[in-house]
C-alpha atoms as a PDB file:
ATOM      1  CA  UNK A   1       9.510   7.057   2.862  1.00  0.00           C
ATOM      2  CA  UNK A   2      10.741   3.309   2.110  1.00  0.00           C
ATOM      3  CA  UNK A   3       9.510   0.334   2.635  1.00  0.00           C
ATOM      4  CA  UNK A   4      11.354   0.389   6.450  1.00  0.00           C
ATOM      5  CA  UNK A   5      10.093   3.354   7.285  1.00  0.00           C
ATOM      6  CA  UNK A   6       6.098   2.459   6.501  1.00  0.00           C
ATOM      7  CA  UNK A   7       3.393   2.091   8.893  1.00  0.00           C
ATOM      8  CA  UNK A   8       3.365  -0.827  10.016  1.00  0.00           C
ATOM      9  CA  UNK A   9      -0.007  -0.614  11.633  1.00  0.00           C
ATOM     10  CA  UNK A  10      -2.942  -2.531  11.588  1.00  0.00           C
ATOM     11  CA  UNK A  11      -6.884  -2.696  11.681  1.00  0.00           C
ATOM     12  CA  UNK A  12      -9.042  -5.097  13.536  1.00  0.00           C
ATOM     13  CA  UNK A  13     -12.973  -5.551  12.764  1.00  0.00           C
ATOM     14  CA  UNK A  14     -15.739  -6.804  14.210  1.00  0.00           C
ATOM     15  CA  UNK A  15     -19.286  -7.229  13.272  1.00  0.00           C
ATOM     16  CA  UNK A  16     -21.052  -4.657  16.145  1.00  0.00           C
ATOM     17  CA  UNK A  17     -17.974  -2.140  16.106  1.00  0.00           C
ATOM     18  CA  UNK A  18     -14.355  -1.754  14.661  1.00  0.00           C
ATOM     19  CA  UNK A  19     -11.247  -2.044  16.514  1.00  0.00           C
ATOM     20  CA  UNK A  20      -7.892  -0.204  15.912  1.00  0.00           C
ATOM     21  CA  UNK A  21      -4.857  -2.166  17.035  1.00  0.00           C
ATOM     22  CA  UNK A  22      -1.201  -0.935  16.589  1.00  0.00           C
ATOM     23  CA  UNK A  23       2.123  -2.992  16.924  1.00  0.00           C
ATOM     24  CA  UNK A  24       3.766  -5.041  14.689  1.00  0.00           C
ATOM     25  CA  UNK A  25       4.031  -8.941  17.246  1.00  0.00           C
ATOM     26  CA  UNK A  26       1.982 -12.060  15.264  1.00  0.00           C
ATOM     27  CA  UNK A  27      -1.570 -12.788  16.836  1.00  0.00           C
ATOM     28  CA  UNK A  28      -1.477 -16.836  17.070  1.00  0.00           C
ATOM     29  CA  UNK A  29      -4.826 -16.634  18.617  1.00  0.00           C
ATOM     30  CA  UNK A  30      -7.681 -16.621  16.118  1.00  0.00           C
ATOM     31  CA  UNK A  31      -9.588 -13.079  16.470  1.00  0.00           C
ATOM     32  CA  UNK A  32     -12.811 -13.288  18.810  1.00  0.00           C
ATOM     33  CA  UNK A  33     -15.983 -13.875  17.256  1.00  0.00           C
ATOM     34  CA  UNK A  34     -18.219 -11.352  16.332  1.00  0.00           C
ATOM     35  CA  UNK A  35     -20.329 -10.347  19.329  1.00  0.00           C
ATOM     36  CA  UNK A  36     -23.760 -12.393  19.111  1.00  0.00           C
ATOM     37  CA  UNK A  37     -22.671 -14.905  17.312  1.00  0.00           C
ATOM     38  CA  UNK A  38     -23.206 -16.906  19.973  1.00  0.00           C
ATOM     39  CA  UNK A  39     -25.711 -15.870  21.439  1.00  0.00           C
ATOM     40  CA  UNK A  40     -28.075 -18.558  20.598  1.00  0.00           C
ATOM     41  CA  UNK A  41     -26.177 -20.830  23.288  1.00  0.00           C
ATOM     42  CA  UNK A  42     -27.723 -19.596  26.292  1.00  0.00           C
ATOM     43  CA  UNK A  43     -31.412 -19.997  25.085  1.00  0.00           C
ATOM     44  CA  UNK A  44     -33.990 -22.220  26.284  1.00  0.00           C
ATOM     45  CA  UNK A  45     -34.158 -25.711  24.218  1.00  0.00           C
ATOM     46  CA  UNK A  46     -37.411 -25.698  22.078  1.00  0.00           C
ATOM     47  CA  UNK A  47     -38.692 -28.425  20.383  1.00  0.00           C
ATOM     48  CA  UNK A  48     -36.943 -27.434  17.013  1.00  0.00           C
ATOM     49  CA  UNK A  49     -33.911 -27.473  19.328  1.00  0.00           C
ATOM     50  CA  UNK A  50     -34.535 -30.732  20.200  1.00  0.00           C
ATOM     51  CA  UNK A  51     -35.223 -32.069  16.068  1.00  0.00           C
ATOM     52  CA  UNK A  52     -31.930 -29.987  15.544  1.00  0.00           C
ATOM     53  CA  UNK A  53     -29.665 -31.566  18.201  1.00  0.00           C
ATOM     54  CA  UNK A  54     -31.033 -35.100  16.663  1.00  0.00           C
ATOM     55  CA  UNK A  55     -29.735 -34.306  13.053  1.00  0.00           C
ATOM     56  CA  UNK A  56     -26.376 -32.565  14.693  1.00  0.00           C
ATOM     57  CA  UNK A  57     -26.016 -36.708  16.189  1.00  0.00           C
ATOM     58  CA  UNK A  58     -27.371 -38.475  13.410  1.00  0.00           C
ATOM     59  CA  UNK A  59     -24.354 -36.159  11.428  1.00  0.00           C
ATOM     60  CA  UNK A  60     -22.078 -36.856  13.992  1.00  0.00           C
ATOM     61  CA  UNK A  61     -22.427 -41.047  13.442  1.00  0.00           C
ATOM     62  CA  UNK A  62     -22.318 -40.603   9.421  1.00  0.00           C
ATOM     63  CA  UNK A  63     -18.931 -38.404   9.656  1.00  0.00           C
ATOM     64  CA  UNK A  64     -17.680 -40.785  11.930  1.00  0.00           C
ATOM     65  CA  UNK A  65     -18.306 -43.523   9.276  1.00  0.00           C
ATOM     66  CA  UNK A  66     -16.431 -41.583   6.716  1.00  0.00           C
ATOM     67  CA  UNK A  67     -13.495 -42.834   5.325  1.00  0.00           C
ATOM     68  CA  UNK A  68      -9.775 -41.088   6.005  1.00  0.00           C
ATOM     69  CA  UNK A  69      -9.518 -40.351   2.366  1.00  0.00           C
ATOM     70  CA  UNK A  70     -13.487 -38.403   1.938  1.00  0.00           C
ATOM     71  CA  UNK A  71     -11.856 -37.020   5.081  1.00  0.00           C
ATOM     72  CA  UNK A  72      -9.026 -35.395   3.672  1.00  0.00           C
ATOM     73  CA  UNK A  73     -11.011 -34.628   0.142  1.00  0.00           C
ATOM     74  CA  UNK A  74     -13.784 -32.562   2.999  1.00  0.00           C
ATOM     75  CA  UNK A  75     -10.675 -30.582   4.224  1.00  0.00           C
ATOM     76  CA  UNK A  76      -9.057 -29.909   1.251  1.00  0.00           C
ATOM     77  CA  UNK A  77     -12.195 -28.620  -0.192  1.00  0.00           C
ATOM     78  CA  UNK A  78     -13.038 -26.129   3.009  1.00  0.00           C
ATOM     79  CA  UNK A  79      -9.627 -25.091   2.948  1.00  0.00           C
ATOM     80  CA  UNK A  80     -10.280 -23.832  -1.463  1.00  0.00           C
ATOM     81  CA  UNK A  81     -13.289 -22.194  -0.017  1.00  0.00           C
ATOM     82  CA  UNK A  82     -12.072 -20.819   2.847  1.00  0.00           C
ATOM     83  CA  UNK A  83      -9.556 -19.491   0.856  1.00  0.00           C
ATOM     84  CA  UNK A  84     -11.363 -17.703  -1.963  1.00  0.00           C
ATOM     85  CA  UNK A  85     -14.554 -16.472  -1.676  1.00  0.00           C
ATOM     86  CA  UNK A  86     -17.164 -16.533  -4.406  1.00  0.00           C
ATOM     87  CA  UNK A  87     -16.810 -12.527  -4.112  1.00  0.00           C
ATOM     88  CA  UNK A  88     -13.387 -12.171  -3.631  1.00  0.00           C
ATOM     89  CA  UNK A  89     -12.589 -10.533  -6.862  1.00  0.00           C
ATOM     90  CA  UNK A  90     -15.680  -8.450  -6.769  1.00  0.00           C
ATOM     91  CA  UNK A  91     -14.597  -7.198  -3.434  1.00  0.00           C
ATOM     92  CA  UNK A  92     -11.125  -6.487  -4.174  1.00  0.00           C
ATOM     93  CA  UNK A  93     -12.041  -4.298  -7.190  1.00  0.00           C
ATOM     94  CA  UNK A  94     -14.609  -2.337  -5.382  1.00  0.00           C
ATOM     95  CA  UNK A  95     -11.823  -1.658  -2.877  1.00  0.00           C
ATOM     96  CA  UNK A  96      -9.840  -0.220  -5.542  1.00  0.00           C
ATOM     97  CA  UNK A  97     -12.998   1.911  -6.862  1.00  0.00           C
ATOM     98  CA  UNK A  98     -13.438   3.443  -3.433  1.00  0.00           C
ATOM     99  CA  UNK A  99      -9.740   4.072  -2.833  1.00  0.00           C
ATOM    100  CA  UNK A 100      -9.193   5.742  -6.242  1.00  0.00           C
ATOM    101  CA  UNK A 101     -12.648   8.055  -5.272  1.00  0.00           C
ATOM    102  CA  UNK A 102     -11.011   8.911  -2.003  1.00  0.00           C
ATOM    103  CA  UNK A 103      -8.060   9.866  -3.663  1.00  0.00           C
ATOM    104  CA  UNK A 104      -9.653  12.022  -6.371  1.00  0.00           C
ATOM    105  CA  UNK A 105     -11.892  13.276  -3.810  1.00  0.00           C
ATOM    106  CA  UNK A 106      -8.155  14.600  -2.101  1.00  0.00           C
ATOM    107  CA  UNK A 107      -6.660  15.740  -5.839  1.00  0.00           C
ATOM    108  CA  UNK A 108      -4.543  12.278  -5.848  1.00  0.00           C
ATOM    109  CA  UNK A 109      -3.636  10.735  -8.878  1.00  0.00           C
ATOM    110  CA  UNK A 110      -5.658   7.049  -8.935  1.00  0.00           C
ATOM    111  CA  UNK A 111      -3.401   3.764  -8.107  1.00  0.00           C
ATOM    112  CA  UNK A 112      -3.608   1.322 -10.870  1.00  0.00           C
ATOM    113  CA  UNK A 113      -3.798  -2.594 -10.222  1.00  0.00           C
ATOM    114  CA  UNK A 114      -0.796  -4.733 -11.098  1.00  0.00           C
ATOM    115  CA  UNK A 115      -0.974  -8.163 -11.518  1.00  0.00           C
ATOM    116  CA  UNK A 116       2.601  -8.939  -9.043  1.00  0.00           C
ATOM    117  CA  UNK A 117       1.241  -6.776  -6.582  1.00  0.00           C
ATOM    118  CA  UNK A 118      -2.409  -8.264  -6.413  1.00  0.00           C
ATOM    119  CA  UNK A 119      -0.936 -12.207  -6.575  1.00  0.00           C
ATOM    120  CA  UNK A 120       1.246 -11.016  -3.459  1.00  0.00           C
ATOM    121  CA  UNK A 121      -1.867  -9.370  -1.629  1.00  0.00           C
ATOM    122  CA  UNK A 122      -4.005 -12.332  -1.968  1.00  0.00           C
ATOM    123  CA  UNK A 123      -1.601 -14.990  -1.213  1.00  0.00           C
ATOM    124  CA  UNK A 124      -0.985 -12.634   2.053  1.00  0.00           C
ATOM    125  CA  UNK A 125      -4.444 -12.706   2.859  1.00  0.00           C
ATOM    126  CA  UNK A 126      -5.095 -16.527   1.935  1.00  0.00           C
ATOM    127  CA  UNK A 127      -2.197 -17.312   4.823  1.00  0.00           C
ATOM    128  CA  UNK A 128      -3.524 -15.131   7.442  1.00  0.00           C
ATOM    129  CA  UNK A 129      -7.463 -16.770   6.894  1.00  0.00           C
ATOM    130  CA  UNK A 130      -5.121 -19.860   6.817  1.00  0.00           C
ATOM    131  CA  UNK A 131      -3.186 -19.355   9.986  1.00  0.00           C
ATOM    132  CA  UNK A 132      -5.308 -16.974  11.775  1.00  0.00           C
ATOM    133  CA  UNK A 133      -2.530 -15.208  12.589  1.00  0.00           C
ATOM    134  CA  UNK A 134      -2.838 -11.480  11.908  1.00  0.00           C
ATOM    135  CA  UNK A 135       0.252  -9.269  11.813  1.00  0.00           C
ATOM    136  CA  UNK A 136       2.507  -7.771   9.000  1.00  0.00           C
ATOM    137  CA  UNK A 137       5.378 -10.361   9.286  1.00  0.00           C
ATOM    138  CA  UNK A 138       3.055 -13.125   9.555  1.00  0.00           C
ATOM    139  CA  UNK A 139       4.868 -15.362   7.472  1.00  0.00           C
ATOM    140  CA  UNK A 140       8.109 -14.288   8.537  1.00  0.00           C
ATOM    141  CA  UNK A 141       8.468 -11.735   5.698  1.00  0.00           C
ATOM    142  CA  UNK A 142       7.947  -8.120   5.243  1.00  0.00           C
ATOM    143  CA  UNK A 143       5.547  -6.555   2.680  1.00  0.00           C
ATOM    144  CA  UNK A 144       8.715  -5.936   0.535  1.00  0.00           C
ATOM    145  CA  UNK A 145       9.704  -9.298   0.196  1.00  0.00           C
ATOM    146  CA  UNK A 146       6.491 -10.266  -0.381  1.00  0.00           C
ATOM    147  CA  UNK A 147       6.226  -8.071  -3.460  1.00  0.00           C
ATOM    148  CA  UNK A 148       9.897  -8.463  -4.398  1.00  0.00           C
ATOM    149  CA  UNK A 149       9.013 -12.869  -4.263  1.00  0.00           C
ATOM    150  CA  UNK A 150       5.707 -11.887  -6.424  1.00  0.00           C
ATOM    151  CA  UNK A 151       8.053 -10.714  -9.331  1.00  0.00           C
ATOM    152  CA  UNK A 152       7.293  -7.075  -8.455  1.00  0.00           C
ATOM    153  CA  UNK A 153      10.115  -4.716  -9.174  1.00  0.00           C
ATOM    154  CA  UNK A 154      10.144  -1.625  -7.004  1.00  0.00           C
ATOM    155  CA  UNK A 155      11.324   1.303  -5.059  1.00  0.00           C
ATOM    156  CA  UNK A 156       8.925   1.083  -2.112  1.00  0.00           C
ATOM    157  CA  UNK A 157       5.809  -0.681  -0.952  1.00  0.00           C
ATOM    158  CA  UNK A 158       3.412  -0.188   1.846  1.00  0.00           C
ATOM    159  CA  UNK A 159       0.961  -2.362   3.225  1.00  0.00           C
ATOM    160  CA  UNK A 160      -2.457  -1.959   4.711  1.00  0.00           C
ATOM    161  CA  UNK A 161      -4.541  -5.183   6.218  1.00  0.00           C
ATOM    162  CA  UNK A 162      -7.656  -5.751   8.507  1.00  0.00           C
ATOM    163  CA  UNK A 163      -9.737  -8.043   9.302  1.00  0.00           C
ATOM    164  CA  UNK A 164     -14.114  -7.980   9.543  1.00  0.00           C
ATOM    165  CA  UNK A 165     -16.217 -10.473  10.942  1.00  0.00           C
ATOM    166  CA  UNK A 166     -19.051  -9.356   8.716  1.00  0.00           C
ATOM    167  CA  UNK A 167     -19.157  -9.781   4.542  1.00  0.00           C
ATOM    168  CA  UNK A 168     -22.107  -7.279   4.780  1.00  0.00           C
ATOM    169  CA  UNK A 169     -20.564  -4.450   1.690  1.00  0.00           C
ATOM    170  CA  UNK A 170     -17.205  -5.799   3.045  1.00  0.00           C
ATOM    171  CA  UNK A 171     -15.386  -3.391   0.644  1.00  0.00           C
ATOM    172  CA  UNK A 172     -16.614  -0.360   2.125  1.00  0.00           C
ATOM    173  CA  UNK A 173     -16.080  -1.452   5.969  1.00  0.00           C
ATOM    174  CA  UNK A 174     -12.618  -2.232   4.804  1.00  0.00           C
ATOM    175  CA  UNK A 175     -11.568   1.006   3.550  1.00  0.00           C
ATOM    176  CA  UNK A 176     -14.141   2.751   5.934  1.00  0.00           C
ATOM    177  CA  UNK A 177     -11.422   1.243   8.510  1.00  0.00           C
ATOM    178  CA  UNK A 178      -8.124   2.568   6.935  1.00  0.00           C
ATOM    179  CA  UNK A 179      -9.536   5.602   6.190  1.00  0.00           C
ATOM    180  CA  UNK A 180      -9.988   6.306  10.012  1.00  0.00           C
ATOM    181  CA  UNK A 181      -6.928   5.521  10.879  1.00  0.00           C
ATOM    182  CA  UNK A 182      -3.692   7.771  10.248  1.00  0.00           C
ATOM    183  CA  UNK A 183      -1.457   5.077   9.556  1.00  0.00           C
ATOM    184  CA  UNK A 184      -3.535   3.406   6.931  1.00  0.00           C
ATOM    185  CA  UNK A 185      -4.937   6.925   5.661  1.00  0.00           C
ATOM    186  CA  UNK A 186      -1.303   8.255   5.268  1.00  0.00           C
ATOM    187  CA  UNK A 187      -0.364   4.995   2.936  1.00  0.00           C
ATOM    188  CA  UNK A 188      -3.484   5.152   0.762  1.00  0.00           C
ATOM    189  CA  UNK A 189      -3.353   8.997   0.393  1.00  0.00           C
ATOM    190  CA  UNK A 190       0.794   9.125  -0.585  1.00  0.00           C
ATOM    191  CA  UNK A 191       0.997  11.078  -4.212  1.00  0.00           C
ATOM    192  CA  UNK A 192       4.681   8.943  -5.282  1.00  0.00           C
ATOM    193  CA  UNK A 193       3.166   5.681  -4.506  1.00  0.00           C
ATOM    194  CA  UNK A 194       1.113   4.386  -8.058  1.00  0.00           C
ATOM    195  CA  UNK A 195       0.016   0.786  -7.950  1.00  0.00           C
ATOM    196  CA  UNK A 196      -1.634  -1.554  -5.861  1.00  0.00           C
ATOM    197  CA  UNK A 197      -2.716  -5.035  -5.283  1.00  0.00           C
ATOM    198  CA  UNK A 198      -5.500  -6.276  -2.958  1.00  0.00           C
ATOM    199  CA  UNK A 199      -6.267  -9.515  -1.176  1.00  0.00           C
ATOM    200  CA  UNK A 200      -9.504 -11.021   0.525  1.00  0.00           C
ATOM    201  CA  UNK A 201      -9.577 -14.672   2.288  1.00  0.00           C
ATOM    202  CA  UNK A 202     -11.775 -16.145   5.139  1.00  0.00           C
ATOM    203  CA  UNK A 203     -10.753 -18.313   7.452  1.00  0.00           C
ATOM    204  CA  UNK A 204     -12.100 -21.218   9.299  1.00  0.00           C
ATOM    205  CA  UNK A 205     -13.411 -18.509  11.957  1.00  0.00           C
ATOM    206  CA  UNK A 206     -15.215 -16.980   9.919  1.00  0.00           C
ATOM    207  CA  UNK A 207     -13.119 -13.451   9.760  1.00  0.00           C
ATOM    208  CA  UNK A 208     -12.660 -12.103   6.384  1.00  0.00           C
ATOM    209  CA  UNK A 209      -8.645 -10.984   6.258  1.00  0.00           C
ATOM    210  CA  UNK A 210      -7.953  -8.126   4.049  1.00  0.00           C
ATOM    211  CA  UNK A 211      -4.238  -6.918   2.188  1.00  0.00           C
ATOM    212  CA  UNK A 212      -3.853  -4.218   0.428  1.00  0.00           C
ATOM    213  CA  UNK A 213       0.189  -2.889  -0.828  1.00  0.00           C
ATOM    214  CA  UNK A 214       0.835   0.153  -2.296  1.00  0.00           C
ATOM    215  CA  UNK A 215       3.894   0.003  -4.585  1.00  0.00           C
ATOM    216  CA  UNK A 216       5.748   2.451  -6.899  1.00  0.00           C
ATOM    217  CA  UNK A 217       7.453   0.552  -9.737  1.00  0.00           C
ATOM    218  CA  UNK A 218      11.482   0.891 -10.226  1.00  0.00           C
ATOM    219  CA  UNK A 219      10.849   2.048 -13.378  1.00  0.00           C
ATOM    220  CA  UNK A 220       9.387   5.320 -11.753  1.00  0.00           C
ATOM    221  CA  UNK A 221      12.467   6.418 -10.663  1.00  0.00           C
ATOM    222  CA  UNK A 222      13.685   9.599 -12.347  1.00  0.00           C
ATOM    223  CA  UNK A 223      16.947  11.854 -12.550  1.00  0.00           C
ATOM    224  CA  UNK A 224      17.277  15.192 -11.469  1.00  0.00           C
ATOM    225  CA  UNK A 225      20.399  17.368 -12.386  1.00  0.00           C
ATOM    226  CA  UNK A 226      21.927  20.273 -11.080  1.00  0.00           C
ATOM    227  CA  UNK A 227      25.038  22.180 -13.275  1.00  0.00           C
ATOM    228  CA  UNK A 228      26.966  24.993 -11.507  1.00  0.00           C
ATOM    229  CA  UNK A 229      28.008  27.738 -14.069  1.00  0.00           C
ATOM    230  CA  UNK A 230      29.350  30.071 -11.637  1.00  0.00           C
ATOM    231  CA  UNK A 231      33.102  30.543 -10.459  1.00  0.00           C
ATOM    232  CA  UNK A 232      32.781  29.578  -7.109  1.00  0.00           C
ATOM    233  CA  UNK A 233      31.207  26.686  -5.216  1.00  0.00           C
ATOM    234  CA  UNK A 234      27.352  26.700  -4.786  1.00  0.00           C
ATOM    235  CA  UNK A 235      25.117  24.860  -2.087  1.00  0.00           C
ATOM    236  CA  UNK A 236      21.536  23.635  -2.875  1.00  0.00           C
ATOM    237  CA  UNK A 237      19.185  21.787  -0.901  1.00  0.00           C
ATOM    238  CA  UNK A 238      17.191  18.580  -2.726  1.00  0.00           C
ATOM    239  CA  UNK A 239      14.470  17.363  -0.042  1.00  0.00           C
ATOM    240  CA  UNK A 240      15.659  17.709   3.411  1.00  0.00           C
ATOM    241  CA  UNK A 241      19.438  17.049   2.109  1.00  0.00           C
ATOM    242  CA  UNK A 242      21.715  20.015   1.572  1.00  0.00           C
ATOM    243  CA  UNK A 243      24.582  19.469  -1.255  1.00  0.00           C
ATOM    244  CA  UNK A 244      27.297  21.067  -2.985  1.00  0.00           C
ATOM    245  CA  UNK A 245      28.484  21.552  -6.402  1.00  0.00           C
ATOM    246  CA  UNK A 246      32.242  22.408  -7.866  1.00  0.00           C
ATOM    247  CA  UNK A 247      32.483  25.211 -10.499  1.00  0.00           C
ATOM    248  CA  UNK A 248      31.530  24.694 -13.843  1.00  0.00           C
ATOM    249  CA  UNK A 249      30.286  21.070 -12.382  1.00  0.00           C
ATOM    250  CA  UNK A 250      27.164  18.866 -12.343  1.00  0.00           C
ATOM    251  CA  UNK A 251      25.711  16.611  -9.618  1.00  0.00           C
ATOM    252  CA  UNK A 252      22.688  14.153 -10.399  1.00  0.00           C
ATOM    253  CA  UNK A 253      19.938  12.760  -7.869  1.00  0.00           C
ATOM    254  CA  UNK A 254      18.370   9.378  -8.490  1.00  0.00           C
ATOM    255  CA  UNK A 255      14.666  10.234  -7.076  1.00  0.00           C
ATOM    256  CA  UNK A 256      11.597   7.921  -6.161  1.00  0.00           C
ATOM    257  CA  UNK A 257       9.414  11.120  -5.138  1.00  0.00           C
ATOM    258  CA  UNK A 258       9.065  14.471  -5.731  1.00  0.00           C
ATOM    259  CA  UNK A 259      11.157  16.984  -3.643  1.00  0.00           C
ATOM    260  CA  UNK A 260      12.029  20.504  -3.381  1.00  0.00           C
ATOM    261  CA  UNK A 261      14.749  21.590  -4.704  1.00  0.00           C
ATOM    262  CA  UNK A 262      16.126  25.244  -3.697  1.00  0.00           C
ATOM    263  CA  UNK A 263      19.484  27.010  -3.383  1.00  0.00           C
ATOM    264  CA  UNK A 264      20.753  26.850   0.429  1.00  0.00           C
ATOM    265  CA  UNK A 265      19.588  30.002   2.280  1.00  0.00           C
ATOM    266  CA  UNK A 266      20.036  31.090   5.595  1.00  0.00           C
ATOM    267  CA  UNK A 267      16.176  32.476   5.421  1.00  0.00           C
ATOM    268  CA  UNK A 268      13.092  30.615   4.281  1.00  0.00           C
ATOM    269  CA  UNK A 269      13.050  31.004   0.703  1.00  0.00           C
ATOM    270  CA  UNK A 270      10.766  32.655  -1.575  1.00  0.00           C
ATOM    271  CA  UNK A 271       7.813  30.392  -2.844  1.00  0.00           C
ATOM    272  CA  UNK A 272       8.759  31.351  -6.349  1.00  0.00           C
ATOM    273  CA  UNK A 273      12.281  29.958  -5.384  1.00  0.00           C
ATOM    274  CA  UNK A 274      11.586  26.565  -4.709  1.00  0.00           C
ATOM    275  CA  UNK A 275      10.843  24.283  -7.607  1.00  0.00           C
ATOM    276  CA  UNK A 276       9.588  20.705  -7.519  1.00  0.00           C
ATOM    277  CA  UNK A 277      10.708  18.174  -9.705  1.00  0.00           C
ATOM    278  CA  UNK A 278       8.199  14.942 -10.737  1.00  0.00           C
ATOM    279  CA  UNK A 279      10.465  13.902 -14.048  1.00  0.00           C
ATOM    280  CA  UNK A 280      14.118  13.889 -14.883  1.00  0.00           C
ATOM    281  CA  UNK A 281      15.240  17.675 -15.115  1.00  0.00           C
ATOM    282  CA  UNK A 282      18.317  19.507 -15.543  1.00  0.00           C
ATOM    283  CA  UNK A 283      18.574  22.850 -13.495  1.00  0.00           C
ATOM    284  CA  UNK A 284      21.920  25.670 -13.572  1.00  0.00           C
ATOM    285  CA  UNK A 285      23.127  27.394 -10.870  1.00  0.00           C
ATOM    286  CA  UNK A 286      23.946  30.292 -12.375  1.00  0.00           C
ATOM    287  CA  UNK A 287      25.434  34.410 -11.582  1.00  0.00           C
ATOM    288  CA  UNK A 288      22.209  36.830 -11.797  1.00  0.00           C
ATOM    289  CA  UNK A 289      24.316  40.268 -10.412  1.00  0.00           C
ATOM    290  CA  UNK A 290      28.248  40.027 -11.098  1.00  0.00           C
ATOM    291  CA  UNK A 291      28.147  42.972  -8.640  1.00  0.00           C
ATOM    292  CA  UNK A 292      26.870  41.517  -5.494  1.00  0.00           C
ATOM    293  CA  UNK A 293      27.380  37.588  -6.727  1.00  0.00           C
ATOM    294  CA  UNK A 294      23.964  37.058  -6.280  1.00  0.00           C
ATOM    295  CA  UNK A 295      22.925  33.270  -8.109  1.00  0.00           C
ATOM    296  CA  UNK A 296      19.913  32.165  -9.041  1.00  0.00           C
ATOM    297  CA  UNK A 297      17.944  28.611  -9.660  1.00  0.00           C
ATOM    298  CA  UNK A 298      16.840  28.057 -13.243  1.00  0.00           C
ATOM    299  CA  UNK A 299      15.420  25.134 -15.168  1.00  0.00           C
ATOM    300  CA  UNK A 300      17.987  23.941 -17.884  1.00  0.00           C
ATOM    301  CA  UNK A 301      16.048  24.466 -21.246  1.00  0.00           C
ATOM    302  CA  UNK A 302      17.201  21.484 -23.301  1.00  0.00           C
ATOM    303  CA  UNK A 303      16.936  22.409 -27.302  1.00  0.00           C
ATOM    304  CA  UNK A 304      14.254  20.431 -29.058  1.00  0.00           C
ATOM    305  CA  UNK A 305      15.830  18.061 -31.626  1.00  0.00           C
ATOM    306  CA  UNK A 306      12.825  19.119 -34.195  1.00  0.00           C
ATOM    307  CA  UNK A 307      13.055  22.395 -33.899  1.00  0.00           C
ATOM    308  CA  UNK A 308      16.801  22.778 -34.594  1.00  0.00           C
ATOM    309  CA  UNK A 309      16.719  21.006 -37.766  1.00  0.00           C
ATOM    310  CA  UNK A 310      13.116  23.318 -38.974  1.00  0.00           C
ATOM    311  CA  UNK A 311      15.367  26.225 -38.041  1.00  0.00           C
ATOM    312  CA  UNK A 312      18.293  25.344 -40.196  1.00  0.00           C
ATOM    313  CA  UNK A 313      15.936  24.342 -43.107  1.00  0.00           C
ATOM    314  CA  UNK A 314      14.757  27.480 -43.340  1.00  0.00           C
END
């Protein structure tokens, strides 16, 4: 699955509950509030009410005498802290600690951080807490591009996000979230994809907005090769593609992922037929009864280098 083809899905929490939302179209509206949060506005006016509502005016006439330039210097400062919270890094790494338990929990491989991949996340998140506007193309750009802009080299990338109104163990709400959902749990669970990168802003609302991509590095890409030694033309199938080879010929795959790879068969195959590739292999197609030109499947035993030379010494 490529980058096109990922969910595209994403997660919306709040402080009481936790919302899923699916569909791809930017929110411009900021996300509600966290129910209660307000709640205070309804209640009677005490006499601490009363002290408070004093300070809130005497506030009100000292910003107002405030020059346009501590103005600016106020904003710019919210905006840095809005931006990156004291526990931002903390809570990004403890989102990759739970992730990697899932996964081991599931007999996946752990996803290891990379430094493109993380700058990308976080500058994601840092626009949406900017912008409070929550969708995958919320700058106009797909996860891809975002990693591809970031320096990161790849074959695909996914892309998980949310949002939480609460900073309460934030990292385990998070990926409590994606986890219950089957778009988000089918990116964070995928065996070919190896790195990842997370993100973790607040905005002026007070929502926390979470990134997290999944990436699998160009450099993971591997060859598989398939050699016909028989006479006659042989069909094979490589994933959920069916090919041919020439006699006495060799075809090689370019693969991101592991895939079956069987002969083509007009009845399900034997278990012991199918082979599964994870690193560049050569297999033969090759005659296993002359009589009734039955072929076989067989991994391509290349001679170690070593080995030759210790057997001629000797």
């Amino acid at each position: 699955m490529n980058f096109k083809s990922a969910a595209r899905l994403f997660l919306v929490g709040a402080l009481a509950s936790s919302t899923l939302a699916h569909g791809d179209e930017p929110t411009n509206a900021a996300p509600e509030s966290a129910p209660g949060s307000a709640a205070s506005a309804d209640s009677p006016m005490t006499e601490n009410a009363e002290e408070e509502k004093a300070d809130e005016e005497e506030n009100k006439e000292e910003q107002e005498e405030k020059s346009p330039k501590e103005e600016r210097a106020e904003r710019r400062a919210m905006r840095r802290s809005a931006r990156r919270p004291s526990f931002t890094a903390v809570t990004r790494d403890q989102v990759v600690d739970q992730i990697n338990n899932f996964r081991q929990r599931s007999a996946r491989p752990p996803v290891v951080v990379n430094p493109e991949l993380q700058a990308a996340a976080q500058s994601f998140a840092e626009h949406m807490a900017r912008t409070a506007v929550f969708s995958h193309t919320a700058d106009g750009r797909q996860p891809s591009h975002r990693a591809m802009q970031a320096g990161y080299e790849s074959m695909m990338v996914t892309e998980n996000i949310a949002y939480q109104g609460s900073s309460g163990n934030l990292a385990q709400q998070l990926v409590n979230m994606w986890i219950g959902s089957p778009g988000h749990y089918a990116n964070l669970m995928r065996h070919d994809l190896t790195e990842t990168g997370v993100g973790v802003a607040q905005g002026y609302n007070g929502q926390f907005y979470a990134c997290q991509l999944f990436g699998r590095p160009a450099s993971g890409r591997f060859q598989v090769q398939v050699k016909n030694t028989t006479p006659e033309s042989q069909s094979y199938k490589l994933g959920h593609h069916e090919y041919s080879v020439a006699p006495n010929a060799t075809r090689t795959h370019s693969l991101g992922r592991k895939s079956d790879l069987t002969l083509a068969v007009a009845e399900k195959p034997a278990a012991d037929a199918v082979v599964t590739p994870a690193k560049s292999e050569k297999y033969e197609i090759r005659t296993a009864d002359a009589e009734t030109k039955e072929v076989e499947l067989v991994r391509f035993e290349v001679p170690n280098i070593e080995d030759a030379k210790n057997d001629a010494q000797k």
